[in-house]
Protein backbone atom coordinates (compact mmCIF):
# COMPACT_ATOMS: atom_id res chain seq x y z
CA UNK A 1 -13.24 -1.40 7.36
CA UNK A 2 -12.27 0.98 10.04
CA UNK A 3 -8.47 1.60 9.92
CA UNK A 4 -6.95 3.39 13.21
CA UNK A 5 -4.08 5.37 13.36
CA UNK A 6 -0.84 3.71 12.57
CA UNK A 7 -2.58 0.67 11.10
CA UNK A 8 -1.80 -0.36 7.56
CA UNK A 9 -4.81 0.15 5.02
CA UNK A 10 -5.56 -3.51 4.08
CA UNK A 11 -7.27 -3.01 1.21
CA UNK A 12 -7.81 -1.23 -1.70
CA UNK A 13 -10.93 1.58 -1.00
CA UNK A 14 -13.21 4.54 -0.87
CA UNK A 15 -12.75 7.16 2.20
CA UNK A 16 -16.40 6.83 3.92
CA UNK A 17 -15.53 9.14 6.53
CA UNK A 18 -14.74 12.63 6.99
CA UNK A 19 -11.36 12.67 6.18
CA UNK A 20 -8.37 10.54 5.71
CA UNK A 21 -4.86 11.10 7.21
CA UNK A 22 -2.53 8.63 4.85
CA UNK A 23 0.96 8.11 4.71
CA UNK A 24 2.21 6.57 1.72
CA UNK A 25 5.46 6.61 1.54
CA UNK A 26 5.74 3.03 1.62
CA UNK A 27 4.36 3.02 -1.95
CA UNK A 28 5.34 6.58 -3.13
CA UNK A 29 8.05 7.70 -1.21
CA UNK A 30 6.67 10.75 -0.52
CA UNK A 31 7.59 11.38 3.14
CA UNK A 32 4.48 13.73 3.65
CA UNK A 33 1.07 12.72 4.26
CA UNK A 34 -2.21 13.28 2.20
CA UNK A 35 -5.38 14.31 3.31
CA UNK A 36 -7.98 12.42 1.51
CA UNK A 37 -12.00 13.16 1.99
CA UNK A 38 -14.75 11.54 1.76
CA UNK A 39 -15.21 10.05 -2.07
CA UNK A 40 -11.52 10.03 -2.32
CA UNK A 41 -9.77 6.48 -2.67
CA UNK A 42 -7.05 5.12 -0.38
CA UNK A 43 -4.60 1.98 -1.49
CA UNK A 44 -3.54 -0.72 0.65
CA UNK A 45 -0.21 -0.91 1.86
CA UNK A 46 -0.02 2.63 2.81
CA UNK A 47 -0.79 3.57 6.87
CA UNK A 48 -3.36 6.00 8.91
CA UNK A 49 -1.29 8.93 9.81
CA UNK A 50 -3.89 10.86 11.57
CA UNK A 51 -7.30 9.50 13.50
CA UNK A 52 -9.46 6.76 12.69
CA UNK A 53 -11.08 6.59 9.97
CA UNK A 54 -13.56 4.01 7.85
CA UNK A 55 -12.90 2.65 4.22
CA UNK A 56 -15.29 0.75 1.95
CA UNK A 57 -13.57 -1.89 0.37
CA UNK A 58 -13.63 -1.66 -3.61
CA UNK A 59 -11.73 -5.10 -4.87
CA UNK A 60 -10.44 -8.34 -2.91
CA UNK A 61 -7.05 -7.99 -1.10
CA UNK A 62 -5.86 -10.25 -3.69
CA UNK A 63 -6.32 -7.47 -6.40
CA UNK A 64 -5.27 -4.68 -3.97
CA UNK A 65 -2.05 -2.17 -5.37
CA UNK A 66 -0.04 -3.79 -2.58
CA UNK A 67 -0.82 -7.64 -3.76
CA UNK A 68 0.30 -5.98 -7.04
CA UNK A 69 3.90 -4.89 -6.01
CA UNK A 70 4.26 -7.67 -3.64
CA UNK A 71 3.86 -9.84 -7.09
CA UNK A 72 6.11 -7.57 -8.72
CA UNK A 73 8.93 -7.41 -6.29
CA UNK A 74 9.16 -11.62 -5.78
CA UNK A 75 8.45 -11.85 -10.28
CA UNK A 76 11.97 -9.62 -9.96
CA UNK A 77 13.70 -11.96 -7.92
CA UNK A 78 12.72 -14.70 -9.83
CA UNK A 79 14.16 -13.27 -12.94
CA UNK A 80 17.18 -12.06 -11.67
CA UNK A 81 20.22 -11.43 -14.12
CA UNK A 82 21.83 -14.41 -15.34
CA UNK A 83 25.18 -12.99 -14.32
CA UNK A 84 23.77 -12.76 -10.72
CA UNK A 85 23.58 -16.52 -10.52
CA UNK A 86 26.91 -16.91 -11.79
CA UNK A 87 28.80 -14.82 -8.84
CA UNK A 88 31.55 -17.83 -7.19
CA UNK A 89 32.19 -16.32 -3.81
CA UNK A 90 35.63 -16.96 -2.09
């Protein structure tokens, strides 16, 4: 999969180029980007912060880290607090 620069990794992969420029702060938080070569494994959901670059894909989107918290994040709001539910608004 070749991922340009400012695109959002779409899967879960191995770095088959050079060098990888990623920014994930949209899973980490951490507002600096990593520099990941060639061997080194990328996760979906995060973004090219540098040039292009190509990633072998190593599992189905499905099974990607980013499926994973997107699963997470609507199994929260599914079990939200009973007392949330309750709330009687004016």
């Amino acid at each position: 999969v070749l991922v340009r620069g400012g695109e959002v990794v779409p899967v879960d992969g191995m770095v088959v180029s050079e060098e990888a420029i990623v920014d994930e702060s949209a899973l980490t938080g951490e507002p600096l980007p990593v520099s990941v070569r060639r061997g080194g494994s990328v996760r979906s959901g995060t973004a090219a912060a540098g040039v292009a670059f190509e990633v072998r894909a190593l599992r189905p989107a499905s099974e990607s880290a980013y499926a994973a918290l997107v699963r997470l994040v609507e199994r929260a709001q599914e079990e939200r607090a009973p007392f949330v539910r309750k709330v009687i608004l004016p």
